[in-house]
N, C-alpha and C. Protein backbone atom coordinates (compact mmCIF):
# COMPACT_ATOMS: atom_id res chain seq x y z
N UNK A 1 -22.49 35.34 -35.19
CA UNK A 1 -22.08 35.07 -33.82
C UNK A 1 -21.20 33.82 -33.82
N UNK A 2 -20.47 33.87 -33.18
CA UNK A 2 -19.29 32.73 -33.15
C UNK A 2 -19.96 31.59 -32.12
N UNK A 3 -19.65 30.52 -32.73
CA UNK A 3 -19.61 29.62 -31.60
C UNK A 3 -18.91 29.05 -30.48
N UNK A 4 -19.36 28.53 -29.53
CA UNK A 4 -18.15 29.09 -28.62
C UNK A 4 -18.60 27.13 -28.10
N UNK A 5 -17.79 27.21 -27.08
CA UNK A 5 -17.64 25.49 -26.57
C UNK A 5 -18.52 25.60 -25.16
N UNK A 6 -19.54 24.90 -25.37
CA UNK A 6 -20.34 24.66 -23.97
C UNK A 6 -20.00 24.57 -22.57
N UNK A 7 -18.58 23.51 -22.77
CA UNK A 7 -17.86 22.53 -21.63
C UNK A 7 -17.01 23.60 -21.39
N UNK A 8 -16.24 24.90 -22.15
CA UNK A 8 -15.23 25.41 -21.38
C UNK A 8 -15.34 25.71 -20.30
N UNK A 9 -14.21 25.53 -19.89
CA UNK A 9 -14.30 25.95 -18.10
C UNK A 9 -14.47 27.68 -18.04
N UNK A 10 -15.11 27.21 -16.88
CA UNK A 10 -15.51 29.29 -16.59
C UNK A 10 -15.05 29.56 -14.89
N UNK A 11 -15.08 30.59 -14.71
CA UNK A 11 -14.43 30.82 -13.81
C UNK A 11 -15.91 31.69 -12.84
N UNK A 12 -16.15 31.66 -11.65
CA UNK A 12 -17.09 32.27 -11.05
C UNK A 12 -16.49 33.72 -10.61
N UNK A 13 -17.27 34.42 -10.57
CA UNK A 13 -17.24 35.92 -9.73
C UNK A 13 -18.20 36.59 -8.95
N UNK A 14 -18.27 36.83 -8.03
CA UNK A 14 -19.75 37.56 -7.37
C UNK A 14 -19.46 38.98 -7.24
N UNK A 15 -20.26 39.12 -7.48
CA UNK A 15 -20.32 41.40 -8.18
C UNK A 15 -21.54 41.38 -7.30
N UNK A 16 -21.58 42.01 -5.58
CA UNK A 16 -23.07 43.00 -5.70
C UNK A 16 -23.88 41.77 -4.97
N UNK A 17 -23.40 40.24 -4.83
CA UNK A 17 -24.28 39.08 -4.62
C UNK A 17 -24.27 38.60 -5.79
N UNK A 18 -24.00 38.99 -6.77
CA UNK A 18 -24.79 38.08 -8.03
C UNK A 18 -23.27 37.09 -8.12
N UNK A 19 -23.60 35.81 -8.88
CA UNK A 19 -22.46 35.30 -8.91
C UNK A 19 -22.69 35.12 -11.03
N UNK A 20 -21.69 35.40 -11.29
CA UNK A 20 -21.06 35.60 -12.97
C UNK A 20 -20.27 34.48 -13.36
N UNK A 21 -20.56 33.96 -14.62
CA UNK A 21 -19.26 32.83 -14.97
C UNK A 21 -18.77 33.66 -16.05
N UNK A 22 -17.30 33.69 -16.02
CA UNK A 22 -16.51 34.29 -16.72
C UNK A 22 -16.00 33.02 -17.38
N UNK A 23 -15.72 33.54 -18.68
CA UNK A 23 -15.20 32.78 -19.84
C UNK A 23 -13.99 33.53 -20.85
N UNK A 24 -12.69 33.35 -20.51
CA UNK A 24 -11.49 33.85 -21.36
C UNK A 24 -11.40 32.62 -22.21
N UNK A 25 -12.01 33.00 -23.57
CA UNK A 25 -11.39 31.95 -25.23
C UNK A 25 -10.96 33.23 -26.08
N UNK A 26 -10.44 33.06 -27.29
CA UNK A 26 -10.22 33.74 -28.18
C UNK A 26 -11.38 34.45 -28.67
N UNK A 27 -12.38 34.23 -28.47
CA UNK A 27 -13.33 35.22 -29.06
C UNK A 27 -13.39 36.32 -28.04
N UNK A 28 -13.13 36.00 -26.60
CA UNK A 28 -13.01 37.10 -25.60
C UNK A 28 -11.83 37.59 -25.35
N UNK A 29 -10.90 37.18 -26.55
CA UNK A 29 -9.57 38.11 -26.51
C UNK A 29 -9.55 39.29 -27.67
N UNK A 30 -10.45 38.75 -28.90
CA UNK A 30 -10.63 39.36 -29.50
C UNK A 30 -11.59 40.73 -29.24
N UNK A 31 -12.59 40.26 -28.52
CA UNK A 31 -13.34 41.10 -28.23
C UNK A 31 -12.37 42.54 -27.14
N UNK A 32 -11.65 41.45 -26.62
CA UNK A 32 -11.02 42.93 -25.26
C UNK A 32 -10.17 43.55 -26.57
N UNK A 33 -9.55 42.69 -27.28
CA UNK A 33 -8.33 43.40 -28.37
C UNK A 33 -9.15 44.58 -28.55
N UNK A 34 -10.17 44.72 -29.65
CA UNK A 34 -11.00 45.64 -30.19
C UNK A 34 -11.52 46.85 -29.19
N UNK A 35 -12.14 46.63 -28.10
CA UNK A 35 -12.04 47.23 -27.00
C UNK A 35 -10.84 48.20 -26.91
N UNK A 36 -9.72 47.69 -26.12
CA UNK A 36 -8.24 48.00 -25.82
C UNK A 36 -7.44 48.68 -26.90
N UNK A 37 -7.78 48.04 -28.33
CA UNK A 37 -6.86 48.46 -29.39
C UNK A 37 -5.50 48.38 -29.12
N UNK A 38 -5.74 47.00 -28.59
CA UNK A 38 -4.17 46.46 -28.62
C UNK A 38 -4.19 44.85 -28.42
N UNK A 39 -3.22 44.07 -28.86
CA UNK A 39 -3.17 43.09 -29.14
C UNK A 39 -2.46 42.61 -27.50
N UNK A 40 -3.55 41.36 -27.12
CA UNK A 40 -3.64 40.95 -25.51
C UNK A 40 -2.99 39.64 -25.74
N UNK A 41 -2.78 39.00 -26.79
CA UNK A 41 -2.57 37.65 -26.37
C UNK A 41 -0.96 37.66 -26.62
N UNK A 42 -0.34 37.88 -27.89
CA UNK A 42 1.21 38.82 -27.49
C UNK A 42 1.93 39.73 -26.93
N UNK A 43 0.57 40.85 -26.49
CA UNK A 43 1.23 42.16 -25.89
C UNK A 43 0.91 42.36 -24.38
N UNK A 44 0.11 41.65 -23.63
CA UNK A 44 -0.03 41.29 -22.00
C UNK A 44 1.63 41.30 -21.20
N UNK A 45 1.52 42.68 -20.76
CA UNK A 45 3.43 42.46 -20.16
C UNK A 45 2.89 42.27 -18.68
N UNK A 46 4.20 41.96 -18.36
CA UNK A 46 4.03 41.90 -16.33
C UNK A 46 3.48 43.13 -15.90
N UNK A 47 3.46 44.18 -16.31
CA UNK A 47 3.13 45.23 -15.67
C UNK A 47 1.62 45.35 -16.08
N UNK A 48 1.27 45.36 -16.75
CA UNK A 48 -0.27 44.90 -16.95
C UNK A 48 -0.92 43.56 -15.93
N UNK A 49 -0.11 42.63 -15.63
CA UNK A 49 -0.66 41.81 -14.75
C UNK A 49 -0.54 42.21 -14.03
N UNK A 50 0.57 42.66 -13.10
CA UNK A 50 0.99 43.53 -11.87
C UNK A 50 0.35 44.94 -11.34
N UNK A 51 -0.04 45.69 -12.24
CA UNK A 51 -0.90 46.78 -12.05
C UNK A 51 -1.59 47.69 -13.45
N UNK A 52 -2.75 46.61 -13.57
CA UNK A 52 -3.12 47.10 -14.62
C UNK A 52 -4.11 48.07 -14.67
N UNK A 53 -4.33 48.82 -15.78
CA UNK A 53 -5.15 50.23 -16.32
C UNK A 53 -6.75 49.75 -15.77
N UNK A 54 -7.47 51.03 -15.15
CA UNK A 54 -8.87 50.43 -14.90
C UNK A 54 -9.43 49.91 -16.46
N UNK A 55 -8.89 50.85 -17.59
CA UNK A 55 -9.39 50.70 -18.96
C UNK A 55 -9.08 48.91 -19.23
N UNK A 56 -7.68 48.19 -18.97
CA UNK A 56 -8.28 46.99 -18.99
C UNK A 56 -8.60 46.36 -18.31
N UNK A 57 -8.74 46.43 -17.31
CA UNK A 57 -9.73 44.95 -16.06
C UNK A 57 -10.61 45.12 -16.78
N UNK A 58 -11.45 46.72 -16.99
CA UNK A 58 -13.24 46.59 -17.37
C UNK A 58 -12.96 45.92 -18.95
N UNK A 59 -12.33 45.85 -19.76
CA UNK A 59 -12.26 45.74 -21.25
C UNK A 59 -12.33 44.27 -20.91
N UNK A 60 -11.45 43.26 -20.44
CA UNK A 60 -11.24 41.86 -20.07
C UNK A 60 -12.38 41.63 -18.91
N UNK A 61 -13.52 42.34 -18.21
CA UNK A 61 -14.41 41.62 -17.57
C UNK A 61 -15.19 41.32 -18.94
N UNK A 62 -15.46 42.13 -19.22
CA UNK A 62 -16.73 42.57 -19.94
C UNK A 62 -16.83 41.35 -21.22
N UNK A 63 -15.69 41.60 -21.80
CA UNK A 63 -15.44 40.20 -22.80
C UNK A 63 -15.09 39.39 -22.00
N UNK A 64 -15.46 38.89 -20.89
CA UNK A 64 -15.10 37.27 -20.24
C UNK A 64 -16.58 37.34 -20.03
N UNK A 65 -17.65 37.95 -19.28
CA UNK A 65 -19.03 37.81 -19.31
C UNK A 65 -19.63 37.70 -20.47
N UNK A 66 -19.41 37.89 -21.35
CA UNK A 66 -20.10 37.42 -22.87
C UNK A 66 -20.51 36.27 -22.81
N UNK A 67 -20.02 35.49 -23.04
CA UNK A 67 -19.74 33.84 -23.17
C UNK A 67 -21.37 33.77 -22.16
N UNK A 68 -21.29 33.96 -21.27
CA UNK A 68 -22.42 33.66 -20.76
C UNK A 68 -23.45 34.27 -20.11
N UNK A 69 -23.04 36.06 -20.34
CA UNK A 69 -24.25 36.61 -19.62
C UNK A 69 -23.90 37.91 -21.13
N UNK A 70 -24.45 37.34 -22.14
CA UNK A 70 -24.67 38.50 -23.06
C UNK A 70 -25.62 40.28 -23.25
N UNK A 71 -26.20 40.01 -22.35
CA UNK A 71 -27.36 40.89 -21.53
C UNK A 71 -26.76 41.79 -21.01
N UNK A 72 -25.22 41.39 -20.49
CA UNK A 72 -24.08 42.84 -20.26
C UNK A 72 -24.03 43.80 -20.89
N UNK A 73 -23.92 44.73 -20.72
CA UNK A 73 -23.21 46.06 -21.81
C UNK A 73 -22.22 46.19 -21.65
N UNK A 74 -21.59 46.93 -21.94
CA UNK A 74 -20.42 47.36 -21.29
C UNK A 74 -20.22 48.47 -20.83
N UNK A 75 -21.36 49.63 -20.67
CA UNK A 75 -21.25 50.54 -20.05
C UNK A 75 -21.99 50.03 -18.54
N UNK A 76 -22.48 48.71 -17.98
CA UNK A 76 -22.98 48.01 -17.05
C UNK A 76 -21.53 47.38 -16.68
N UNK A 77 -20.93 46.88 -17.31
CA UNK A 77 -19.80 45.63 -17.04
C UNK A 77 -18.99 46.87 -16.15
N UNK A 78 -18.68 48.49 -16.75
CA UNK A 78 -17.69 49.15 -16.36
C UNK A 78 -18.16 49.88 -14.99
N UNK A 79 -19.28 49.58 -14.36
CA UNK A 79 -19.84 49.73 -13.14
C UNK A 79 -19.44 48.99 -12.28
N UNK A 80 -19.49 47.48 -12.67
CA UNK A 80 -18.93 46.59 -11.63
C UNK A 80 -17.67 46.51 -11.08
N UNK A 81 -16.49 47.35 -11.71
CA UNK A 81 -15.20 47.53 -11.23
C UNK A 81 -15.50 49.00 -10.28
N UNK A 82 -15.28 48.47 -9.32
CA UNK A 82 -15.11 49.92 -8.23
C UNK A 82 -13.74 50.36 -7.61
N UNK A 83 -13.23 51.24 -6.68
CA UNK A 83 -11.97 51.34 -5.86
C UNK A 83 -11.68 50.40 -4.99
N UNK A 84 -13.08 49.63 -4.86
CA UNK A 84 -13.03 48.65 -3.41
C UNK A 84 -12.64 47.00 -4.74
N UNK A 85 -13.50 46.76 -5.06
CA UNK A 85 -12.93 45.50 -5.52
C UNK A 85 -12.42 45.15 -7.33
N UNK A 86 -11.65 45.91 -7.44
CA UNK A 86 -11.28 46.26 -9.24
C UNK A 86 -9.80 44.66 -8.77
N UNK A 87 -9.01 44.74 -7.48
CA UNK A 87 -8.14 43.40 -7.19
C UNK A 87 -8.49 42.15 -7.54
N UNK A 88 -9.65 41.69 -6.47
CA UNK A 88 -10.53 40.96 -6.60
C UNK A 88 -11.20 40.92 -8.00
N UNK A 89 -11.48 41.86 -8.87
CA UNK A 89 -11.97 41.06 -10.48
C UNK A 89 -10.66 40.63 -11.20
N UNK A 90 -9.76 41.59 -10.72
CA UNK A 90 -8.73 41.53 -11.49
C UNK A 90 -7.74 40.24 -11.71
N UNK A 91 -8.24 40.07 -10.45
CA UNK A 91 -7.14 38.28 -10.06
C UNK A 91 -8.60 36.92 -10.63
N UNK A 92 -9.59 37.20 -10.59
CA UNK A 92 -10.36 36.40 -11.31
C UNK A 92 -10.33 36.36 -12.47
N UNK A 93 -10.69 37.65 -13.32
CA UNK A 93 -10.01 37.72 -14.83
C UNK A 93 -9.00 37.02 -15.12
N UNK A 94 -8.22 36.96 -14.63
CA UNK A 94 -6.87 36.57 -14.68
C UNK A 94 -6.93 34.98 -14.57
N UNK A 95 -7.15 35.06 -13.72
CA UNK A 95 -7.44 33.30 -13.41
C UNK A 95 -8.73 32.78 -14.57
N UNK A 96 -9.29 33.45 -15.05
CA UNK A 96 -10.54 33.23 -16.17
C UNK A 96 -9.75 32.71 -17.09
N UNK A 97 -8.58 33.79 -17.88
CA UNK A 97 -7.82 33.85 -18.82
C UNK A 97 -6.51 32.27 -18.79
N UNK A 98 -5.90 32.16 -17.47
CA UNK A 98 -5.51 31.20 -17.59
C UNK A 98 -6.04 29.97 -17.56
N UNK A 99 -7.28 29.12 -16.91
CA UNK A 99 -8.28 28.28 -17.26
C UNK A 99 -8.60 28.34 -18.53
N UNK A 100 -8.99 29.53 -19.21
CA UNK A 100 -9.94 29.30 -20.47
C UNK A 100 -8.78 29.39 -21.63
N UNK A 101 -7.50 29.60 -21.61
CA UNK A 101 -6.73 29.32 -22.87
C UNK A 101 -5.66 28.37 -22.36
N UNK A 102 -5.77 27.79 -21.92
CA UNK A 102 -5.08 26.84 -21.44
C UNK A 102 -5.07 25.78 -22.70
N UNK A 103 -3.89 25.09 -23.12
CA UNK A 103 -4.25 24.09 -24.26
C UNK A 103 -4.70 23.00 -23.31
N UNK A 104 -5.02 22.36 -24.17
CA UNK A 104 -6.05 21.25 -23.89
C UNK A 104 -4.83 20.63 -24.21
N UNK A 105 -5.05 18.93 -22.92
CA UNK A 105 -3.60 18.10 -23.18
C UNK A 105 -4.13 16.67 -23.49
N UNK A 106 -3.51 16.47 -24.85
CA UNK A 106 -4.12 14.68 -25.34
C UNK A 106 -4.24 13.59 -24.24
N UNK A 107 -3.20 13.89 -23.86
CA UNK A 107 -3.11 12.34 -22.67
C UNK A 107 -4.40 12.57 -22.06
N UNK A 108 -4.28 13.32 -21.42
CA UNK A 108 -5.22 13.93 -19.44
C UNK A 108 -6.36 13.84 -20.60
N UNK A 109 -6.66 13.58 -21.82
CA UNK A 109 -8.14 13.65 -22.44
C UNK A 109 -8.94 12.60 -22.70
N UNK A 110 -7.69 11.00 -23.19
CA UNK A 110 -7.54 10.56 -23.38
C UNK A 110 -8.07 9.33 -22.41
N UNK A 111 -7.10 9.79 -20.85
CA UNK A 111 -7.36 8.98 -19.84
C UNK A 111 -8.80 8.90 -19.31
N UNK A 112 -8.91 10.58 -19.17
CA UNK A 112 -10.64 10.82 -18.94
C UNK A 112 -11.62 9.83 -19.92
N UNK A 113 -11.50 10.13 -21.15
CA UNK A 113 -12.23 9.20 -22.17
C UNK A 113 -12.43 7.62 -21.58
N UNK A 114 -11.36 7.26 -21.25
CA UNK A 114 -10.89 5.62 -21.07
C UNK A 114 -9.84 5.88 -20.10
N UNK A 115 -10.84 5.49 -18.52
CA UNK A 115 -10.72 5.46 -17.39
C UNK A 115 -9.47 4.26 -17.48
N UNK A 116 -9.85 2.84 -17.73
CA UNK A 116 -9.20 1.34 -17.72
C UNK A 116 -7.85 1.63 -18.78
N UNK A 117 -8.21 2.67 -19.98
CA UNK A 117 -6.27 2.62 -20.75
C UNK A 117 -5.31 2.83 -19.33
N UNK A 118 -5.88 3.82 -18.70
CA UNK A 118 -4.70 4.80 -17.97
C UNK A 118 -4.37 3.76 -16.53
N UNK A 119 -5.52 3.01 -15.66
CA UNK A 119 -4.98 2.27 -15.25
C UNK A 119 -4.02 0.98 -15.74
N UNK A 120 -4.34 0.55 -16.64
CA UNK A 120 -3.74 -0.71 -17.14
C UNK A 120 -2.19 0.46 -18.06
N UNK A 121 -2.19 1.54 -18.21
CA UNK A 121 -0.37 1.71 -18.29
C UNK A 121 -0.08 2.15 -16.56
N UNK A 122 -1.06 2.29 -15.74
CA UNK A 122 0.12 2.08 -14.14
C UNK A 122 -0.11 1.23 -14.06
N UNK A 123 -0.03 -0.07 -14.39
CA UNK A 123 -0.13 -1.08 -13.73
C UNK A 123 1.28 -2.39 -14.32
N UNK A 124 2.06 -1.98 -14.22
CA UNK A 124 2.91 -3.28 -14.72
C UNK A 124 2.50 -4.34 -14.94
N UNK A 125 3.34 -5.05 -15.76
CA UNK A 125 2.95 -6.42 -16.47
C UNK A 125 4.05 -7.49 -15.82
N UNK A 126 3.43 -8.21 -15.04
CA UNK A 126 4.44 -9.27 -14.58
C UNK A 126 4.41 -10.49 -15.82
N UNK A 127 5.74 -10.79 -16.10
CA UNK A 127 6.10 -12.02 -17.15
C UNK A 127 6.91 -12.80 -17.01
């Protein structure tokens, strides 16, 4: 089993009342790849974002619920996409995927770490 990062950001969804944290990292790209049998992180075109196959919303829920609700199946995960709200997962997925592969940026990590570096570079130096 892979390890995965505690702190990544997840994205919420409510299916039914229940509320889900979705998690898009590379292990849940891999997982939809295998699924899909096709490569998601080079081969994702606009038309897949724009109107995509029920085969992938359910392939990309299902590997974004891993991360934290492993107890899924995926013949369960492919229930939760219906006619009424397959939009609504679809734009969360989505939004999962851009949160969770997002690079991580040194500075904005940096500043967080050490609150006082980042004020003391806004702060000019009178001499």
């Amino acid at each position: 089993m892979a390890h995965r990062n505690p702190v990544a950001p997840t994205t919420t969804l409510s299916i039914n009342g229940v509320e889900y944290e979705l998690l898009f990292d590379l292990d849940s790209v891999a997982l939809a790849e295998d699924i899909t049998d096709r490569p998601l992180l080079t081969g994702l075109r606009q038309k897949d974002i724009s109107t995509p196959t029920v085969s992938l919303v359910r392939a990309m829920l299902f590997s974004c619920l891993q991360a934290k609700h492993p107890e899924i199946t995926f013949p369960l995960a492919k229930t939760f996409v219906t006619r009424k709200n397959w939009s609504e997962i679809w734009s969360t997925v989505l939004n999962a995927w851009t949160v969770g592969l997002a690079e991580p940026d040194p500075e904005e990590d940096a500043a967080a770490a050490d609150p006082k570096q980042d004020q003391s570079a806004a702060t000019p130096t009178v001499g």
